[in-house]
Each structure stands twice: as structure tokens, then as C-alpha cells.
Protein backbone atom coordinates (compact mmCIF):
# COMPACT_ATOMS: atom_id res chain seq x y z
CA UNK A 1 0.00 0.00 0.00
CA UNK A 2 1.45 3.20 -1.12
CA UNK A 3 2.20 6.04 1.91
CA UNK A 4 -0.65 8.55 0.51
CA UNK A 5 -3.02 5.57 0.41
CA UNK A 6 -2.36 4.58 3.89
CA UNK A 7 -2.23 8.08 4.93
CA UNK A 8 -5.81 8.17 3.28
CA UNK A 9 -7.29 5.00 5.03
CA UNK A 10 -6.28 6.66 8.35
CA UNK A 11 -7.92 9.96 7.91
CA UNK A 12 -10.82 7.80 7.02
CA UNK A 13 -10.62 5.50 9.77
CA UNK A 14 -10.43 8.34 12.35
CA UNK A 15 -13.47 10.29 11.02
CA UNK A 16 -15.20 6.92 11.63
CA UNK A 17 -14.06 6.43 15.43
CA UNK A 18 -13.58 9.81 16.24
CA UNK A 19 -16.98 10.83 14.60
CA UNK A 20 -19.58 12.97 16.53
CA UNK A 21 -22.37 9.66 15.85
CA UNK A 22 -20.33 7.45 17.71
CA UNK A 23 -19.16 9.39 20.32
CA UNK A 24 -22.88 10.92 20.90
CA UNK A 25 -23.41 7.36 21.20
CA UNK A 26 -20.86 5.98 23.29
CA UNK A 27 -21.72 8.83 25.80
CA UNK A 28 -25.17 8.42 26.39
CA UNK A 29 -24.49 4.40 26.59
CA UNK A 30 -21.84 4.56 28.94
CA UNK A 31 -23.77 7.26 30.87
CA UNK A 32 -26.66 4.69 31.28
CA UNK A 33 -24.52 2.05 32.68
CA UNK A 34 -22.84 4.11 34.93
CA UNK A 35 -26.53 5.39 36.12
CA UNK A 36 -27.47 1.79 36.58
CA UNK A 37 -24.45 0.18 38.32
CA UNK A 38 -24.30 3.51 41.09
CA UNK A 39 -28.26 3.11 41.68
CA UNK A 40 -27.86 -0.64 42.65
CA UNK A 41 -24.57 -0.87 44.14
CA UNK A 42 -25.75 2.25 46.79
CA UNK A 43 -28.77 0.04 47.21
CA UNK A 44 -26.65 -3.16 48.00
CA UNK A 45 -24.17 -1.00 50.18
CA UNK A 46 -27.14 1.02 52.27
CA UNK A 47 -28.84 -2.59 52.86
CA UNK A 48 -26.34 -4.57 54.17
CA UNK A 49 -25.60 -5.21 58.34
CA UNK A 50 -22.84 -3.37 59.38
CA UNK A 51 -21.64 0.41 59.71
CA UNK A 52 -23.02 3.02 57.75
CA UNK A 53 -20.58 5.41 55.83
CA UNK A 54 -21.60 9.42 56.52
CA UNK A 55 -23.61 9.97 53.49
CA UNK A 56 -22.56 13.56 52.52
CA UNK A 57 -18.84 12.59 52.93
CA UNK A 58 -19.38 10.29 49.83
CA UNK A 59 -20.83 13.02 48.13
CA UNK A 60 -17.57 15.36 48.64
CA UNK A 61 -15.04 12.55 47.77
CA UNK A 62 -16.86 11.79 44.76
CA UNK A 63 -15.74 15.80 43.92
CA UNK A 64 -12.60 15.04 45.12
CA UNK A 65 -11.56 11.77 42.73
CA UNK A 66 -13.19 13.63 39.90
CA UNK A 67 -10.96 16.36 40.19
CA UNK A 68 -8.25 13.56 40.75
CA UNK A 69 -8.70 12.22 37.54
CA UNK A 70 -9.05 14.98 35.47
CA UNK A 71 -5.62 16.54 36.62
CA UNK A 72 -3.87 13.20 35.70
CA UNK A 73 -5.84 13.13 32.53
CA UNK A 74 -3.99 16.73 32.08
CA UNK A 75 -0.78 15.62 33.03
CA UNK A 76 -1.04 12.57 31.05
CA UNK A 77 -2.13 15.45 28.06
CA UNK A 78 1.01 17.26 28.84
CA UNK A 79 3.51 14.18 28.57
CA UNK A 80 4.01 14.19 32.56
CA UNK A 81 5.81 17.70 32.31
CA UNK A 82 5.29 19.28 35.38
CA UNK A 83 6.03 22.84 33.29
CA UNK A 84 3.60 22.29 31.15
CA UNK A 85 0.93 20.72 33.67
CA UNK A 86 1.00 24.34 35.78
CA UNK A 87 1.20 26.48 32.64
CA UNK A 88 -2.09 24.65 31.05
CA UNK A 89 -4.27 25.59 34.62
CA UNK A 90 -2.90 29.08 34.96
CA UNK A 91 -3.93 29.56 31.42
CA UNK A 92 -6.95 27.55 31.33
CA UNK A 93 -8.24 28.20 35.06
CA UNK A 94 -6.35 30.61 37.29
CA UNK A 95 -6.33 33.31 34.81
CA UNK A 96 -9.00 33.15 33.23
CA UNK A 97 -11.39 34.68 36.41
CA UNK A 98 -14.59 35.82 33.83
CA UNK A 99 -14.86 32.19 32.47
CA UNK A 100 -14.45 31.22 36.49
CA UNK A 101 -17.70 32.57 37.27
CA UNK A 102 -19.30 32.12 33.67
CA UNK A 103 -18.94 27.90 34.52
CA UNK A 104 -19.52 29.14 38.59
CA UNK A 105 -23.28 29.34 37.70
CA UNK A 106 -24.42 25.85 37.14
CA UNK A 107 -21.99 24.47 39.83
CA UNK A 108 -23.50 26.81 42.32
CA UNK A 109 -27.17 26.24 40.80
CA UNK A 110 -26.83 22.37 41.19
CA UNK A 111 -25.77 22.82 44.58
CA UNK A 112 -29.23 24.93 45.82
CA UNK A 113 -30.90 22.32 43.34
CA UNK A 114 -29.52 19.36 45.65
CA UNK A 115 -30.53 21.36 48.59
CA UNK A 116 -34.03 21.94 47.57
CA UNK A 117 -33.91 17.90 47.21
CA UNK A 118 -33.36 17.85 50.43
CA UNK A 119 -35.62 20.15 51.90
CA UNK A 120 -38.40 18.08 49.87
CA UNK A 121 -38.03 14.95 50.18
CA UNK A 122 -38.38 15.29 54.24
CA UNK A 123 -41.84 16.88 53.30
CA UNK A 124 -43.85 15.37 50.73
CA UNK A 125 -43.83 11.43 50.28
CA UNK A 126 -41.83 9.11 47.89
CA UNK A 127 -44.53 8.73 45.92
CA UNK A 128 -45.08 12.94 44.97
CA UNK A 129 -41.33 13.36 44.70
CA UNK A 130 -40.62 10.69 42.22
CA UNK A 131 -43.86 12.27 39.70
CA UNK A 132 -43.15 15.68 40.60
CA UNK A 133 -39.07 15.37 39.98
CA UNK A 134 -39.76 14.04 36.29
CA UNK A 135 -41.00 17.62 35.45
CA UNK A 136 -37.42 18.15 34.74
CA UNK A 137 -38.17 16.61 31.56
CA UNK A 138 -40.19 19.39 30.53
CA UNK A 139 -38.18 22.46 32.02
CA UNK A 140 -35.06 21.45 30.48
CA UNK A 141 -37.11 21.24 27.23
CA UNK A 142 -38.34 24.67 27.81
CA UNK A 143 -34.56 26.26 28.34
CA UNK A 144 -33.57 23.94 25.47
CA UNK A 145 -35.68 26.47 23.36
CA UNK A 146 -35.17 29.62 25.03
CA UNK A 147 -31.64 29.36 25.66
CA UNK A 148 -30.25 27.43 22.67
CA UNK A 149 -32.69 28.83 20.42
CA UNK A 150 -33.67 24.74 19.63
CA UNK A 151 -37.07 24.37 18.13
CA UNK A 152 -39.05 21.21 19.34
CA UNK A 153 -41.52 20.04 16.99
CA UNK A 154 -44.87 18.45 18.05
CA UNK A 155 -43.97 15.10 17.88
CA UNK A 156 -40.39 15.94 20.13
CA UNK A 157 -43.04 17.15 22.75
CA UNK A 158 -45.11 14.14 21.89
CA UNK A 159 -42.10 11.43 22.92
CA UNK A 160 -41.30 13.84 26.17
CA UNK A 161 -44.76 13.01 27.57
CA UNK A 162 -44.82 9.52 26.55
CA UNK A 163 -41.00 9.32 28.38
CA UNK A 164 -42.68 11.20 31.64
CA UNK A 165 -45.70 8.81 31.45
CA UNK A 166 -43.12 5.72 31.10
CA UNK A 167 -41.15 6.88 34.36
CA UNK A 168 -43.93 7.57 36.53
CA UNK A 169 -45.68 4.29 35.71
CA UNK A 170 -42.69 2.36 36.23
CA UNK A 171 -41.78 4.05 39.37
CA UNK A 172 -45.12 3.65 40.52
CA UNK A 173 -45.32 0.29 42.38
CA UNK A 174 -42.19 1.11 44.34
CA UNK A 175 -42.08 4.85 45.00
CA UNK A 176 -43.19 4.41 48.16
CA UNK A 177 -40.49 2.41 49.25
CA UNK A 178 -37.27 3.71 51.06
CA UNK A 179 -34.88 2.16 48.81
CA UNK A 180 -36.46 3.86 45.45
CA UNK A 181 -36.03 7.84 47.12
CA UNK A 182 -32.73 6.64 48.10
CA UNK A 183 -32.31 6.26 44.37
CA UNK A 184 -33.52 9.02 43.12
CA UNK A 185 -32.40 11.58 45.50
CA UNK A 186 -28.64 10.53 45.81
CA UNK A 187 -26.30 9.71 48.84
CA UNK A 188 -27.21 12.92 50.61
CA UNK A 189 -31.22 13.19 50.11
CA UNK A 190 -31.54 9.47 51.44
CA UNK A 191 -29.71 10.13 54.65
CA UNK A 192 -31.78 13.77 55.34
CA UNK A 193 -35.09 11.78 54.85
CA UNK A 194 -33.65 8.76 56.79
CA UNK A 195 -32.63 11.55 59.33
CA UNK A 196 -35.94 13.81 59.01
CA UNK A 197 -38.49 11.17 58.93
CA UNK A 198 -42.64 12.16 58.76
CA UNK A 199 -40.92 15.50 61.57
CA UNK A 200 -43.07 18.62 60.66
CA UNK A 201 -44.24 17.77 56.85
CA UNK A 202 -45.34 20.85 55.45
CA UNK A 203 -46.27 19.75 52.01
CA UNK A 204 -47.01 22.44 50.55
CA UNK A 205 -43.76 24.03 50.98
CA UNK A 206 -41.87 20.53 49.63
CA UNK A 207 -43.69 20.28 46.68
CA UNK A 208 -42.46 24.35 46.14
CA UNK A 209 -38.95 23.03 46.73
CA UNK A 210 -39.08 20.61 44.09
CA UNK A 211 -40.55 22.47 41.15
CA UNK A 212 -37.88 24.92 41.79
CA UNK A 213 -35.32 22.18 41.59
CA UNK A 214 -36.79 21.08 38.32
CA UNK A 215 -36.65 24.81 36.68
CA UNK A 216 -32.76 25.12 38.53
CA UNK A 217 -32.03 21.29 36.96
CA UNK A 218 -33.31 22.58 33.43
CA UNK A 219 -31.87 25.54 33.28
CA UNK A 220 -28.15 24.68 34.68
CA UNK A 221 -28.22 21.85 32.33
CA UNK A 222 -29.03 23.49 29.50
CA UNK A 223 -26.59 26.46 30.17
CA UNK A 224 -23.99 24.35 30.80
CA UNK A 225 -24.94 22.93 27.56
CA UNK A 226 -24.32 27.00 26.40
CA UNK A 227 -21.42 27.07 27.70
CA UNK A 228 -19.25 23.67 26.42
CA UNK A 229 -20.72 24.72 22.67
CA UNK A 230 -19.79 27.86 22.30
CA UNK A 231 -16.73 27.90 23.93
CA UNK A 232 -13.28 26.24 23.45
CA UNK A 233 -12.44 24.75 26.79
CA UNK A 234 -12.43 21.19 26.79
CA UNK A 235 -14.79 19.06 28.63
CA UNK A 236 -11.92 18.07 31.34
CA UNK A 237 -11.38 21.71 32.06
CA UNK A 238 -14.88 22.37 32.66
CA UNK A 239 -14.85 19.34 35.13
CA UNK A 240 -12.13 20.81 36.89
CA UNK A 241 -13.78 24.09 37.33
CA UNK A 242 -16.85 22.78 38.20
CA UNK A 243 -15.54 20.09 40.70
CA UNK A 244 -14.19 22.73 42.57
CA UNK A 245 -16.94 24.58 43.35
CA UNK A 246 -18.34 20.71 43.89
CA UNK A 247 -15.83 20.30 46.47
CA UNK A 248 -16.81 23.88 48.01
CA UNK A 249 -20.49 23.39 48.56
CA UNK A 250 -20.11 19.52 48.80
CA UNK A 251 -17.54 20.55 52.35
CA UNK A 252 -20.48 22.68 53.62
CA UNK A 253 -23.18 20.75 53.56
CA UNK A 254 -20.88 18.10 55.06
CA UNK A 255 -20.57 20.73 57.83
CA UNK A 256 -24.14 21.78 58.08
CA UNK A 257 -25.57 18.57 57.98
CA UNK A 258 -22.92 15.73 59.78
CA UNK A 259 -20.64 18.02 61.35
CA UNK A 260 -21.12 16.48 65.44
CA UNK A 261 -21.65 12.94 63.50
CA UNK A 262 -17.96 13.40 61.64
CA UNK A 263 -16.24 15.22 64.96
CA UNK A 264 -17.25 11.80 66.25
CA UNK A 265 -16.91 8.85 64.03
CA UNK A 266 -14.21 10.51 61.44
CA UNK A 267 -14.68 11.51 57.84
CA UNK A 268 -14.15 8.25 56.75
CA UNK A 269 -16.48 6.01 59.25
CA UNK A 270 -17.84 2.99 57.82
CA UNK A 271 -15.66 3.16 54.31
CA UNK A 272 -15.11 -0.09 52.34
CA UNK A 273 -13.84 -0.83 49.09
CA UNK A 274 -17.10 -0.84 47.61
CA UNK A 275 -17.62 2.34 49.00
CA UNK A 276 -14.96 3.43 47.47
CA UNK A 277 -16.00 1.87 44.13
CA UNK A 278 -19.53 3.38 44.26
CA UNK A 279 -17.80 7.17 45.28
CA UNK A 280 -15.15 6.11 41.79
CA UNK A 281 -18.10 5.53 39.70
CA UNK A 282 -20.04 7.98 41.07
CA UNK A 283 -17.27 10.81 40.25
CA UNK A 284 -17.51 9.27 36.65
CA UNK A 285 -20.78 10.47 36.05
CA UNK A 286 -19.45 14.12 36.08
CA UNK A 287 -17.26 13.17 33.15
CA UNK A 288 -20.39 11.05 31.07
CA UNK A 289 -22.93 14.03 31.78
CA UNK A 290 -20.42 16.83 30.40
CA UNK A 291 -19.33 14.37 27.63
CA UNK A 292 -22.94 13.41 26.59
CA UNK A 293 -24.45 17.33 26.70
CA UNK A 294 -21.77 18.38 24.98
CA UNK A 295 -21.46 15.43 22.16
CA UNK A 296 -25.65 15.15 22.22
CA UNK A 297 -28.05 17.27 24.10
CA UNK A 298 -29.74 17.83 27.77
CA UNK A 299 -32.96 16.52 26.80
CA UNK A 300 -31.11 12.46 25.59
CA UNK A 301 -29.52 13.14 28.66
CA UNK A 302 -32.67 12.91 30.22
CA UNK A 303 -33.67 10.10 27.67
CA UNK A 304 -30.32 8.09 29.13
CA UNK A 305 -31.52 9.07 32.72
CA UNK A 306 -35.05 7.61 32.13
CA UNK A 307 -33.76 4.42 30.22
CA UNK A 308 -31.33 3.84 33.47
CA UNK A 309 -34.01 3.77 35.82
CA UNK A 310 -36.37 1.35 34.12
CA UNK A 311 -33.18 -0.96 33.25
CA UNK A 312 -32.60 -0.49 37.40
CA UNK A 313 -35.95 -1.48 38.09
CA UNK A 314 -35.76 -4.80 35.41
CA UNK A 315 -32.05 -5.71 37.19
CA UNK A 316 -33.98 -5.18 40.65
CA UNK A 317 -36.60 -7.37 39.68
CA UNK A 318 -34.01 -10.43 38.45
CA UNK A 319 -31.79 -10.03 41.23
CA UNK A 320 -33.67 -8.59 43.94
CA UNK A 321 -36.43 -10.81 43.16
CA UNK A 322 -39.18 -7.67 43.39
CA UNK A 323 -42.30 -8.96 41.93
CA UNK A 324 -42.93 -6.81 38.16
CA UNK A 325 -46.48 -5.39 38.02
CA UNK A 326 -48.32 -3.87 35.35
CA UNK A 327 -47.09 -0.62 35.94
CA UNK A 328 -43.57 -1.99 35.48
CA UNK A 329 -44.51 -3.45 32.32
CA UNK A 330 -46.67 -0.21 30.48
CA UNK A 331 -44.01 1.83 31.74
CA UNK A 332 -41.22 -0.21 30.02
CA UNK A 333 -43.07 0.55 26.53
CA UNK A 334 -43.72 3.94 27.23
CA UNK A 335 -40.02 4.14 28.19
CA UNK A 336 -38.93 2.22 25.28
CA UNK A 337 -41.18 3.56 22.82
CA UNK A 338 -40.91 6.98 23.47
CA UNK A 339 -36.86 6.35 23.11
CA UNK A 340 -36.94 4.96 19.94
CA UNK A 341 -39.70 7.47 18.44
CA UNK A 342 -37.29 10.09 19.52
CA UNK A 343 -34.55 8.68 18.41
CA UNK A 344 -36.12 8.32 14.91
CA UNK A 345 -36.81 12.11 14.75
CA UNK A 346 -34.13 14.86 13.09
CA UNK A 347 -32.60 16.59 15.33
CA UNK A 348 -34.38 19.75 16.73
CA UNK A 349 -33.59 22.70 14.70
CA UNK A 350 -32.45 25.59 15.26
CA UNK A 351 -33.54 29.47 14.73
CA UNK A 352 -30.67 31.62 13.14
CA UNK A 353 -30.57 35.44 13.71
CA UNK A 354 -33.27 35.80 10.60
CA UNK A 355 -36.25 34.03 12.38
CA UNK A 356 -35.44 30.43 10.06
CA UNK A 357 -34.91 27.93 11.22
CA UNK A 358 -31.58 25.60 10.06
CA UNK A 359 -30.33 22.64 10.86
CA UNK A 360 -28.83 21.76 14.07
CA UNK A 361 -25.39 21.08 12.35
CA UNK A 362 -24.79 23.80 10.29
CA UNK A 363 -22.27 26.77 11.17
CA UNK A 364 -25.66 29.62 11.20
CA UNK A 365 -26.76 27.24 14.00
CA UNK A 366 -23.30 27.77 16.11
CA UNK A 367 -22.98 31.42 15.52
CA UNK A 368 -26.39 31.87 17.19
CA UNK A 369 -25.14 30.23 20.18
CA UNK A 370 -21.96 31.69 20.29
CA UNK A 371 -24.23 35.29 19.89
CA UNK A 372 -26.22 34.17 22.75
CA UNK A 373 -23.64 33.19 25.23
């Protein structure tokens, strides 16, 4: 084979692995599984005898290893020069203090968006939090437009309600079970309603708490989203910015919520190495979500999140030996369904500075973003 030839199969054979399709693909996959495998290995871990790790701890080394492993990814970048590993971060993050609070927005807004979890899952019950949280669907749909200029056609809104319909039926049947809000609402949510119990429900007030976290969880998504597209920082940067501030609010809530618990037991009380497994893939998911909105889009993000909980809900009925119902079964095909109908669809379009609308792809669709930002 002559060198231009080879040369030529190369180029070719990169723009197949390295294309956009696959690793849109890839993403959201690999963000499924590691949805799946944190969901029922913090199941396993929370129900077996023995001592309990501190929650919210778990939550701040997650930020910690993420951070971890994206400054050895840089290192790695930078051939293990030291030189060059400092010179890329003052560059990239220390001196760059406008972009520091540009990516500061959705790390601070997912930290009040946890919080509000917290506040409402020790006032309304399971079975209201798991229905009401799926509104996310439709708020990040609504920024998706507003903020990225998208436009969602009739049947994209058609497959979002069939996708909300699939969740809540298949979350249904267990909802009100302890294990499912330990699910939904993370390491730190389970232990605060664990903690809280039925004390002083004020309903009301948690179901406020909640639709705010759904409009907070739309819109930082979707201007994070804003931000990885029309700007040239890669997606390991932007997980070293925002596992900072990660680390930050992560430290105070540790403080707030377990402080007497850690003075006495230690930071790491009750750690295992399937603790530490769950915290590694958990830190992961940081990595997959930034990866997947920036390769795809919030709303198959969403679409990956859905799919992960009714492939938890099959794996807990095989191996936890829950009995399936009827609602596990309609919401499967509404899950399903909706997923593939979706999937079938051309990507939403998007509005350039005229009032048409273009494709997704093309460069009038990435100046408009770049305008917007």
C-alpha cells in the first residue's frame, strides 16, 4: 500500500471512530450504565448489616476523585511535564477569572438544586417526589428552546410526555419504598429523609422546593450545555472548574448537615472498598454528563436518565427478586417507545438570527449560540 493511500485510510478510519455519531453514542451508553451500576450498588451498600458510611462525605469525595482524575488526565495530556501541567491551569483556570464565574453558575445552581432535594423529600412522600421530579423533563425542554434557540416540533413534545408517562408508571409500584427515594435523591437526600423522617411535613412548601429544583435542573443543564458549545475549553477543564466549586459546597453541607456525627466517628467512618467503588463511579458520572451534553443534548440526557431507571428497576426485579407489576410493564413501553420514536426524529432545529430555522449542524446554527452566550 502506497504512503498517501495509507495516509488516506487513516484519515478515514479516524473520522469513523472519532466521529460525533459514535461518540454521541458511546456517551449516552456509557452514561446509562454508569446510572445503573451507582443506583444498585448504593442500594446493595445502604442494605447490608454493618456500619453506615456518613452519606454527605461520599458526596464530597466523589468531587474530590473527579478532580483527581481529570488533573492526571492533564498531566497525562502534557507528557508528565510538570512545566507544562501548571502552565495549562494558569492559562486555562487561574487566569482566566470571567470564564471562572461564567462555569460558577451551574456548579453553584446544582448545589441549591440538591438542597431543595433535600428540603423536599423530608416533606412530601416518595410517591409525589418521584412524579413531581420528572418535570425536569419538561423544564429542560423549555430552556432547550429559550436558551439554545432549539425548536421542538410536536412530535419531540409528543415522545417527552410519553417518556414522563413511562417513568412515573414504572416508578409507581415502588415509589413508596425507602430504597427507590434513596435512588432518586442521591447519597445525601436518602440520609436527610432517613434523618428527618414524617418530623413537621409541610407539604405544601416541599412540593415548592421541588418544582424549583426542576426549573434550577433545566436551566443549569441546558446552560452548561451553552457554555461547552460555544466555547473552546475542553470538557476536562470544565470538570475541573466545576468540581471545585463541587468540592466547596459539597464541604459545607458536610458541615451543616454531619458536622457532630464526623467530629465523632471521622470523615471516613464505615468506608469499604465498595464504598470506594460506588464514590469512583459515582465521580464518573461528572465526566459522562459533560461528555454526553456536549457530544448530544440535555434533553437524551434525560432520555439516558429515564432508560437507566427502568433498566434499574428490570435488574432489581431479576436479582432482587421484586415482583414486576403492570405498571412496570406499560411503563417499560412507554419508556422504550418513546426512546426509539425520539430517536427516529431529526434533530431539533435551530432558529438563526433571521427568524429560520436551520439545521442543528450547520455553522448559522453555532454562531447563534456563540451570539447568545
Amino acid at each position: 500500500m502506497k504512503l498517501a493511500d495509507r495516509s488516506d485510510l487513516i484519515k478515514r478510519c479516524r473520522s469513523v471512530i472519532g466521529g460525533e455519531t459514535f461518540m454521541k453514542r458511546s456517551a449516552l451508553i456509557l452514561l446509562t450504565l454508569q446510572n445503573v451500576s451507582t443506583v444498585l450498588l448504593s442500594r446493595y451498600i445502604r442494605s447490608r448489616p454493618g456500619d453506615m458510611f456518613i452519606s454527605s462525605t461520599a458526596v464530597a469525595m466523589s468531587e474530590f476523585v473527579k478532580l483527581l482524575v481529570c488533573l492526571i488526565v492533564i498531566l497525562v495530556q502534557e507528557g508528565f511535564s510538570l512545566r507544562g501541567f501548571i502552565g495549562n491551569l494558569h492559562v486555562n483556570i487561574f487566569s482566566d477569572f470571567r470564564d471562572n464565574i461564567l462555569i460558577g453558575v451551574p456548579g453553584i445552581l446544582y448545589a441549591l438544586q440538591n438542597n431543595l432535594l433535600f428540603l423536599s423529600v423530608s416533606h412530601i412522600n416518595a410517591s409525589v417526589f418521584q412524579v413531581t421530579y420528572q418535570l425536569k423533563l419538561f423544564t429542560t425542554a423549555v430552556f432547550f428552546r429559550i436558551l439554545l434557540k432549539r425548536i421542538l416540533t410536536f412530535k419531540h413534545w409528543a415522545s417527552l410526555v410519553l417518556l414522563f408517562i413511562g417513568v412515573v408508571l414504572a416508578q409507581a409500584d415502588s415509589a413508596s419504598q425507602r430504597s427507590h427515594s434513596v435512588a432518586a435523591a442521591g447519597f445525601a437526600a436518602a440520609a436527610n429523609a432517613a434523618k428527618n423522617g414524617l418530623r413537621d411535613q409541610q407539604p405544601l412548601f416541599g412540593l415548592g422546593c421541588i418544582i424549583l429544583a426542576c426549573i434550577l435542573s433545566g436551566f443549569s443543564g441546558v446552560f452548561f450545555e451553552l457554555v461547552l458549545k460555544t466555547t473552546k475549553k475542553t470538557i476536562i477543564l470544565r470538570n475541573i472548574q466545576l468540581s471545585v466549586y463541587g468540592i466547596i459546597t459539597s464541604l459545607i453541607s458536610v458541615f451543616i448537615q454531619d458536622k457532630v456525627l464526623v467530629m465523632e466517628r471521622g470523615f471516613f467512618f464505615g468506608y469499604d472498598g465498595l464504598v470506594w467503588l460506588v464514590i469512583f463511579i459515582q465521580s464518573l458520572g461528572g465526566l459522562l454528563v459533560a461528555a454526553v451534553v456536549c457530544y448530544a443534548d440535555n434533553i437524551l440526557k434525560n432520555f439516558s436518565t429515564s432508560v437507566a431507571i427502568i433498566l434499574t428497576l428490570l435488574l432489581s426485579v431479576v436479582f432482587l427478586h421484586h415482583s414486576p407489576t403492570w405498571f412496570l410493564v406499560t411503563g417499560n413501553i412507554f419508556v422504550i417507545g418513546a426512546t426509539v420514536f425520539y430517536n427516529m426524529l431529526p434533530p431539533p432545529a435551530t432558529l438563526n438570527s433571521l427568524g429560520t430555522s436551520t439545521d442543528s449542524g450547520s455553522p448559522a446554527s453555532t454562531s447563534t449560540l456563540a451570539s447568545s452566550a
